[in-house]
PDB file of N, CA and C in Angstrom:
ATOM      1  N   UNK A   1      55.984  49.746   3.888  1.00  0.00           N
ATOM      2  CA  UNK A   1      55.190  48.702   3.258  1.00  0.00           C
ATOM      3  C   UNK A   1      54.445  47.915   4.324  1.00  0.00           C
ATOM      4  N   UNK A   2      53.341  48.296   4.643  1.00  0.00           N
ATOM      5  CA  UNK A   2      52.505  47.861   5.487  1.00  0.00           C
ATOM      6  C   UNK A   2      52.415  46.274   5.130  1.00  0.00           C
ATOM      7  N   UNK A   3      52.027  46.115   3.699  1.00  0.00           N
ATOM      8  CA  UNK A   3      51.245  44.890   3.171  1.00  0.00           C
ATOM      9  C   UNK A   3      52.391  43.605   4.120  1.00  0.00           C
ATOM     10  N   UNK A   4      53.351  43.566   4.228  1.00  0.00           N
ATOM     11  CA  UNK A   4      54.579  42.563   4.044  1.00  0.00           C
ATOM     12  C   UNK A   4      54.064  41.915   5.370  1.00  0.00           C
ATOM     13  N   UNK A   5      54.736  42.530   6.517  1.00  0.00           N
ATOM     14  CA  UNK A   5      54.312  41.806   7.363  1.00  0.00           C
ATOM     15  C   UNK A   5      53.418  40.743   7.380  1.00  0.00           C
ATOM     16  N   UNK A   6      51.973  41.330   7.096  1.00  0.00           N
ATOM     17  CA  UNK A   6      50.794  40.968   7.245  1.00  0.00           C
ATOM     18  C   UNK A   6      50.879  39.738   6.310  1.00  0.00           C
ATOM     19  N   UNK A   7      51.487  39.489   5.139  1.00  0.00           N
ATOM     20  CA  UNK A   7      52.018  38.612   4.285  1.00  0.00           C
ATOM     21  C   UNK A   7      53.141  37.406   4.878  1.00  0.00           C
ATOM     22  N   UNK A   8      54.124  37.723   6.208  1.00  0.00           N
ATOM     23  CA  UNK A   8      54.937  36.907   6.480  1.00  0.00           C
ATOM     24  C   UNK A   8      53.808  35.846   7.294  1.00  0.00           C
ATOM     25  N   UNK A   9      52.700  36.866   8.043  1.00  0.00           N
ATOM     26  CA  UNK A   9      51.771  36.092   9.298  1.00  0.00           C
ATOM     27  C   UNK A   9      51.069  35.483   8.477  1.00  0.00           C
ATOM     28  N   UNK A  10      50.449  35.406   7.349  1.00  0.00           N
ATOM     29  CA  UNK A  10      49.790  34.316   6.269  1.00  0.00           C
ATOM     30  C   UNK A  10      50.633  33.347   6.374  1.00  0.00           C
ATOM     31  N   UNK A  11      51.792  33.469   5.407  1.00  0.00           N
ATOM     32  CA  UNK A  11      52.690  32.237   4.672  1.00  0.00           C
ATOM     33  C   UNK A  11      52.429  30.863   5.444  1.00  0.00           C
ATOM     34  N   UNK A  12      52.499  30.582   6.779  1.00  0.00           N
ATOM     35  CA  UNK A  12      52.495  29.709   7.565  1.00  0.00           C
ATOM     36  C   UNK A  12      50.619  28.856   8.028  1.00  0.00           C
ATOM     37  N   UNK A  13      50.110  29.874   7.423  1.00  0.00           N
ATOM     38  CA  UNK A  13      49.011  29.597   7.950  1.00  0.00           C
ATOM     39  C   UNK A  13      48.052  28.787   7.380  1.00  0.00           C
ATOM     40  N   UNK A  14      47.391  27.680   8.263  1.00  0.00           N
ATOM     41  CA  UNK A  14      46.751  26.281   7.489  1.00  0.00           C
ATOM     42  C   UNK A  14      47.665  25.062   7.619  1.00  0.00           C
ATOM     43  N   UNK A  15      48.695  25.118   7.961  1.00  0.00           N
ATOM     44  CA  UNK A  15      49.418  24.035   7.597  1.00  0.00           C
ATOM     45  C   UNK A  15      50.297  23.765   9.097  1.00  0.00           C
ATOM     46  N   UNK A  16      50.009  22.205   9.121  1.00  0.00           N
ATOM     47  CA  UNK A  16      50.390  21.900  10.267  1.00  0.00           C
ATOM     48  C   UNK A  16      51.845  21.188   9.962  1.00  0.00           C
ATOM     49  N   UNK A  17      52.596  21.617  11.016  1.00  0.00           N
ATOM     50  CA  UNK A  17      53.911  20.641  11.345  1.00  0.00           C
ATOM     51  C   UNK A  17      53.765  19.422  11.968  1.00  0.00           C
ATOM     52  N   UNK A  18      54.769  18.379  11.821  1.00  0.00           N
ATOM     53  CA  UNK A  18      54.729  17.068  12.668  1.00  0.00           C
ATOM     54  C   UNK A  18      54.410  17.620  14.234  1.00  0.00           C
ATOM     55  N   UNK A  19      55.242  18.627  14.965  1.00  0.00           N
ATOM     56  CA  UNK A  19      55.391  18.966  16.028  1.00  0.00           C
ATOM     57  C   UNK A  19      54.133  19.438  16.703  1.00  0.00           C
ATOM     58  N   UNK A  20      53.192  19.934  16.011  1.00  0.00           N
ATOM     59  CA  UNK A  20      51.742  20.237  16.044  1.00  0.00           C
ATOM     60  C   UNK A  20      50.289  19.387  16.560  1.00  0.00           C
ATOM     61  N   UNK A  21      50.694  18.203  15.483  1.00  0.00           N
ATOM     62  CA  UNK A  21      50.256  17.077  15.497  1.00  0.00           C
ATOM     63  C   UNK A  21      50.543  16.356  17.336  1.00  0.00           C
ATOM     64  N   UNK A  22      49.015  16.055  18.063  1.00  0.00           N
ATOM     65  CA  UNK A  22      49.291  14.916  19.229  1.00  0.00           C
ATOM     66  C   UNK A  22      49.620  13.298  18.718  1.00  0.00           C
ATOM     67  N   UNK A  23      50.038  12.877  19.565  1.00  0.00           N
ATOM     68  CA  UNK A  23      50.788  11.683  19.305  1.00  0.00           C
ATOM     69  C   UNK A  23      49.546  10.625  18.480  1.00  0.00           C
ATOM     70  N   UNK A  24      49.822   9.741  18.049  1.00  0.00           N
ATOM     71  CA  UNK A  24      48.387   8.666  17.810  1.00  0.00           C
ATOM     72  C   UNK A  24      48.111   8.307  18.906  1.00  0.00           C
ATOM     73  N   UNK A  25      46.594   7.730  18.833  1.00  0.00           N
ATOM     74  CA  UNK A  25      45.948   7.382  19.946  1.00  0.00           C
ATOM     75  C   UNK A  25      45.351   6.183  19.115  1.00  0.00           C
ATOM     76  N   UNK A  26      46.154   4.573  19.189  1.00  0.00           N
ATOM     77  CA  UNK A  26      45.291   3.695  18.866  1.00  0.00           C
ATOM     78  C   UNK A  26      44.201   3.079  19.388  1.00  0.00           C
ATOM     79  N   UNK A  27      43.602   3.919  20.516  1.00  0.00           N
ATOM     80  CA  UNK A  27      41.973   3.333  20.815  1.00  0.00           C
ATOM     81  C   UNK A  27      41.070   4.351  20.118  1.00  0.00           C
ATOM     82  N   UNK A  28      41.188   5.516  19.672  1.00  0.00           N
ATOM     83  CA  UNK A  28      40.854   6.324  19.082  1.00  0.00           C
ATOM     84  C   UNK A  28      40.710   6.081  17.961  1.00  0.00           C
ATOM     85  N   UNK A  29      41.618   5.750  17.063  1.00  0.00           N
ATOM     86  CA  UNK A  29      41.754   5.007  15.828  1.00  0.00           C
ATOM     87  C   UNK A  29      41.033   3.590  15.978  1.00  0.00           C
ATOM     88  N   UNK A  30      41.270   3.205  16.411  1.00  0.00           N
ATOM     89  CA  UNK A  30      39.926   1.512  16.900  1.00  0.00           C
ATOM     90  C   UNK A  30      38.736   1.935  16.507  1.00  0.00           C
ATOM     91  N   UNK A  31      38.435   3.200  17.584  1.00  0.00           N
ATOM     92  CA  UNK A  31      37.369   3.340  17.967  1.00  0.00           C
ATOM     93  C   UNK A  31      36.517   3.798  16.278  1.00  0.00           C
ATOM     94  N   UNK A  32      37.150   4.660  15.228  1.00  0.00           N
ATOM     95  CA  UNK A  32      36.851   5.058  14.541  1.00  0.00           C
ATOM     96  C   UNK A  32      36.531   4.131  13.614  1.00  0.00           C
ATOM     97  N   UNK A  33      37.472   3.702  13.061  1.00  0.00           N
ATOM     98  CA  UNK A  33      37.433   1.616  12.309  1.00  0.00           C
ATOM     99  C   UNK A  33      35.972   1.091  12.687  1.00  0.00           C
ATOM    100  N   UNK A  34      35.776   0.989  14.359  1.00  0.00           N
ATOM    101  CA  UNK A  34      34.564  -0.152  14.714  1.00  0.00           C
ATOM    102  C   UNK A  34      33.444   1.086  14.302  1.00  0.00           C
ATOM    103  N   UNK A  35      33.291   2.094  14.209  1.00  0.00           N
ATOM    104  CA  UNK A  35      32.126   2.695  13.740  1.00  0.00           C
ATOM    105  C   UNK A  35      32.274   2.802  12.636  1.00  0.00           C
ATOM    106  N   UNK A  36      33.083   2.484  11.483  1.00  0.00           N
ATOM    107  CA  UNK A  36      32.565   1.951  10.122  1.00  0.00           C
ATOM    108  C   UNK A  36      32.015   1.108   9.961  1.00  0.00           C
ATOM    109  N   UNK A  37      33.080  -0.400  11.048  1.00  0.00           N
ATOM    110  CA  UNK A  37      32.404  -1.553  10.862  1.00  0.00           C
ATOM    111  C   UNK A  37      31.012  -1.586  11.309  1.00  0.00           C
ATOM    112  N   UNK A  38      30.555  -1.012  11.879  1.00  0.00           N
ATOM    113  CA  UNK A  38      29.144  -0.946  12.343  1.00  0.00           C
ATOM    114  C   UNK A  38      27.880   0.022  11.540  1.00  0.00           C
ATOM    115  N   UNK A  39      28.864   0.245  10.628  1.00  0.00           N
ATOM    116  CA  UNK A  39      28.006   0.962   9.613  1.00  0.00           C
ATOM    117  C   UNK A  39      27.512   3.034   9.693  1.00  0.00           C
ATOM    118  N   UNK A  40      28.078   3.205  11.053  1.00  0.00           N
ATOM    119  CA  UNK A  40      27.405   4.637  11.806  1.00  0.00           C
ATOM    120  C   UNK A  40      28.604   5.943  10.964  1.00  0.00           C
ATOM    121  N   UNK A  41      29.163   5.392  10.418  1.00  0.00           N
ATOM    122  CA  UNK A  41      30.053   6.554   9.704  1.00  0.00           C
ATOM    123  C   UNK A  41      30.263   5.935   8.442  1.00  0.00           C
ATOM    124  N   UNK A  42      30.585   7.237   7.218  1.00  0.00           N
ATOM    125  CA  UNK A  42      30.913   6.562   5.896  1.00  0.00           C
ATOM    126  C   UNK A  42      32.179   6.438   5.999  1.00  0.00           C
ATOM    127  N   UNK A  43      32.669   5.803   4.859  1.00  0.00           N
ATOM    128  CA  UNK A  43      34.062   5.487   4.707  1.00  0.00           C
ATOM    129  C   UNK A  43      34.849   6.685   4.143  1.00  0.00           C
ATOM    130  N   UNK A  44      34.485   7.909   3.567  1.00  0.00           N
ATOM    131  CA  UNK A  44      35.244   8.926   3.275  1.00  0.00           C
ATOM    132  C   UNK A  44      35.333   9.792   5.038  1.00  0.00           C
ATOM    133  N   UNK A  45      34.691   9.680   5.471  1.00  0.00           N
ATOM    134  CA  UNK A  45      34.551  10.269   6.859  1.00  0.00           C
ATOM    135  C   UNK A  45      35.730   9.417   7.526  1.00  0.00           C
ATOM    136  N   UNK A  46      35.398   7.943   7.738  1.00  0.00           N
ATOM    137  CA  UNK A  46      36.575   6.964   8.641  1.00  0.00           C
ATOM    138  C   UNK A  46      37.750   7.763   7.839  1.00  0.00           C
ATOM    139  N   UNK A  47      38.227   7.624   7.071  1.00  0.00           N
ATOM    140  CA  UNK A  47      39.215   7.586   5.913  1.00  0.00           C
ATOM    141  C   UNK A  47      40.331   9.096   6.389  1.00  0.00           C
ATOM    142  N   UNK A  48      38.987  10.268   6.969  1.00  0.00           N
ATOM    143  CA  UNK A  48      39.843  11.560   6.950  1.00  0.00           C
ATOM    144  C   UNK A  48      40.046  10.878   8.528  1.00  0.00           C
ATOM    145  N   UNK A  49      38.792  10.899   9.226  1.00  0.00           N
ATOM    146  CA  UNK A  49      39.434  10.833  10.520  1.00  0.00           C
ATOM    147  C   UNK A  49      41.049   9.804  10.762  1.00  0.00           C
ATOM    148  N   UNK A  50      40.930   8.703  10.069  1.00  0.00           N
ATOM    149  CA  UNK A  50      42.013   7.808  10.439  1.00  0.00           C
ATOM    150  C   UNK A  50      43.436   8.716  10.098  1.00  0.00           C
ATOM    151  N   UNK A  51      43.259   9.103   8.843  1.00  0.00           N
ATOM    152  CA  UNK A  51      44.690  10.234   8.487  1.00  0.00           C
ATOM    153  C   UNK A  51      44.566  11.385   9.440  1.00  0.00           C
ATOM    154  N   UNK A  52      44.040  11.991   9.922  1.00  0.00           N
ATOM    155  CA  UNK A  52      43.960  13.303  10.546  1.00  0.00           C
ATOM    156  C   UNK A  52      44.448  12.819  12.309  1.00  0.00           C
ATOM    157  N   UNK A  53      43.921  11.630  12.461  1.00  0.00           N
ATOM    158  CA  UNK A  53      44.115  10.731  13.763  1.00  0.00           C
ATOM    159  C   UNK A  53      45.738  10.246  14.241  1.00  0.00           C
ATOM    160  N   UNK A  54      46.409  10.300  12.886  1.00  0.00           N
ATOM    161  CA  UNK A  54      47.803   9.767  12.946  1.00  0.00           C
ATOM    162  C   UNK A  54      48.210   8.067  12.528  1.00  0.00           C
ATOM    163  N   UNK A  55      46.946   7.641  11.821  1.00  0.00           N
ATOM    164  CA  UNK A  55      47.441   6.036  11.640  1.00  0.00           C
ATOM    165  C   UNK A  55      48.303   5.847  10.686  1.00  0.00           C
ATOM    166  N   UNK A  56      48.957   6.513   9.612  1.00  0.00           N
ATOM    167  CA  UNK A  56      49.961   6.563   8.953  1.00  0.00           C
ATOM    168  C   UNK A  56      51.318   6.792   9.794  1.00  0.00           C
ATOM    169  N   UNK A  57      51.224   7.580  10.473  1.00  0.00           N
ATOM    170  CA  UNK A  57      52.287   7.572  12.078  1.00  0.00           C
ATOM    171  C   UNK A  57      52.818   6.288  12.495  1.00  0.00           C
ATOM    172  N   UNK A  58      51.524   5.817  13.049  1.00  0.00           N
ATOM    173  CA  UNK A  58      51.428   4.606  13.863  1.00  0.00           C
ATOM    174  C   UNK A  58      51.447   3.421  13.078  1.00  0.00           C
ATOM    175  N   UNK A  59      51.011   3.370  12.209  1.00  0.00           N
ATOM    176  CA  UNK A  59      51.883   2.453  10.729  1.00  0.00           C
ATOM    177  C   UNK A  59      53.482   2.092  10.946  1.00  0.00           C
ATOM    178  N   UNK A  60      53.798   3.261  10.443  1.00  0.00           N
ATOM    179  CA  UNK A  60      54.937   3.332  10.261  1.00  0.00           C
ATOM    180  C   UNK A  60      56.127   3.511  11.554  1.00  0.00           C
ATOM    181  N   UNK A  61      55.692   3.672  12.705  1.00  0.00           N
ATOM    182  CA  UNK A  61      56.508   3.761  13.721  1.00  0.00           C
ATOM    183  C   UNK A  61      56.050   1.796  13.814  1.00  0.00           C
ATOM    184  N   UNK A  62      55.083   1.360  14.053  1.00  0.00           N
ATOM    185  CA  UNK A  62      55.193  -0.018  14.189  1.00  0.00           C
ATOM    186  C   UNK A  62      55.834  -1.138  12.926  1.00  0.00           C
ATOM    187  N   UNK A  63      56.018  -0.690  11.856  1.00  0.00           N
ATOM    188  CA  UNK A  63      56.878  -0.952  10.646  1.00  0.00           C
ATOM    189  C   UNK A  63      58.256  -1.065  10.801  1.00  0.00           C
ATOM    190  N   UNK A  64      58.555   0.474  11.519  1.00  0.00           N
ATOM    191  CA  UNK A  64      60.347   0.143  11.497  1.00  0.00           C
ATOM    192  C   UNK A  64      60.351  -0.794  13.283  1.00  0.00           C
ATOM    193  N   UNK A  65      59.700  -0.992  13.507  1.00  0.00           N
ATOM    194  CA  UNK A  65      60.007  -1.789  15.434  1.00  0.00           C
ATOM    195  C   UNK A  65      59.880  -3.114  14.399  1.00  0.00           C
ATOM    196  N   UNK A  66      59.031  -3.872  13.554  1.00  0.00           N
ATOM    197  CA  UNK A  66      58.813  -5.179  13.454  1.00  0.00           C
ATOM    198  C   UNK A  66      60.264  -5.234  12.458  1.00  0.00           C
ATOM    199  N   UNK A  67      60.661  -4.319  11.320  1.00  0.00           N
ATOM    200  CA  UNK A  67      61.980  -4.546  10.776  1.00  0.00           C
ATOM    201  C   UNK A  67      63.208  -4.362  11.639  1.00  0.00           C
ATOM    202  N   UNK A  68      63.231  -3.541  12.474  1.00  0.00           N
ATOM    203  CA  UNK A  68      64.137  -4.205  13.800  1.00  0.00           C
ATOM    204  C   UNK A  68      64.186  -5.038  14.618  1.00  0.00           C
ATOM    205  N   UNK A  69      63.010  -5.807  14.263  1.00  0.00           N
ATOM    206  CA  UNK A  69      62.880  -6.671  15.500  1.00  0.00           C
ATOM    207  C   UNK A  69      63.419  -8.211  14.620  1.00  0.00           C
ATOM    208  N   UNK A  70      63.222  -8.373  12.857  1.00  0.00           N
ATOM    209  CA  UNK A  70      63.626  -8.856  12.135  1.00  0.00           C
ATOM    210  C   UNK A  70      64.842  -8.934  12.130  1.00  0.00           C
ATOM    211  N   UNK A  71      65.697  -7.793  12.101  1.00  0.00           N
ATOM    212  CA  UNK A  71      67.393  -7.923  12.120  1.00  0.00           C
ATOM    213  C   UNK A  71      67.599  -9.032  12.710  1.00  0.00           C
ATOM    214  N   UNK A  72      67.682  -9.067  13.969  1.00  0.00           N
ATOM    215  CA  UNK A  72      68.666  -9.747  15.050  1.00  0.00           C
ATOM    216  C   UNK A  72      67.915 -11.591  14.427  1.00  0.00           C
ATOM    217  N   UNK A  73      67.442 -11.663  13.574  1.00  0.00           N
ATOM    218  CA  UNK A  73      66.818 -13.004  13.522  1.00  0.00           C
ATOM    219  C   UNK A  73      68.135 -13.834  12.396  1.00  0.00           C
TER     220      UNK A  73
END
């Protein structure tokens, strides 16, 4: 069965893992934001770049530091 193989090397393909993904880069993400604010990109454009960029990442890694940083209060 020829087909199979060639079927296992698909299954995976298109789809990225966390591990895949480079870290966020919040000047990168800045940088993308101030060229909305400036009008030079649309907002469905900012919108992929910011998700594709990692700011849901960087959200949320700065989310659980400020609720730990809450505990000890």
């Amino acid at each position: 069965m020829d087909g199979d193989p060639q079927l296992s090397t698909l299954d995976g393909a298109g789809s990225l893992t966390q591990m895949d993904r480079p870290a966020p880069d919040p000047r990168k993400l800045l940088d993308h934001w101030e060229e909305w604010e400036r009008g030079e990109t649309p907002p469905g454009r900012v919108m992929s770049d910011l998700k594709t960029g990692g700011l849901r990442e960087l959200l949320q890694d700065l989310a659980a530091a400020a609720a730990g940083d809450g505990e000890g209060s």
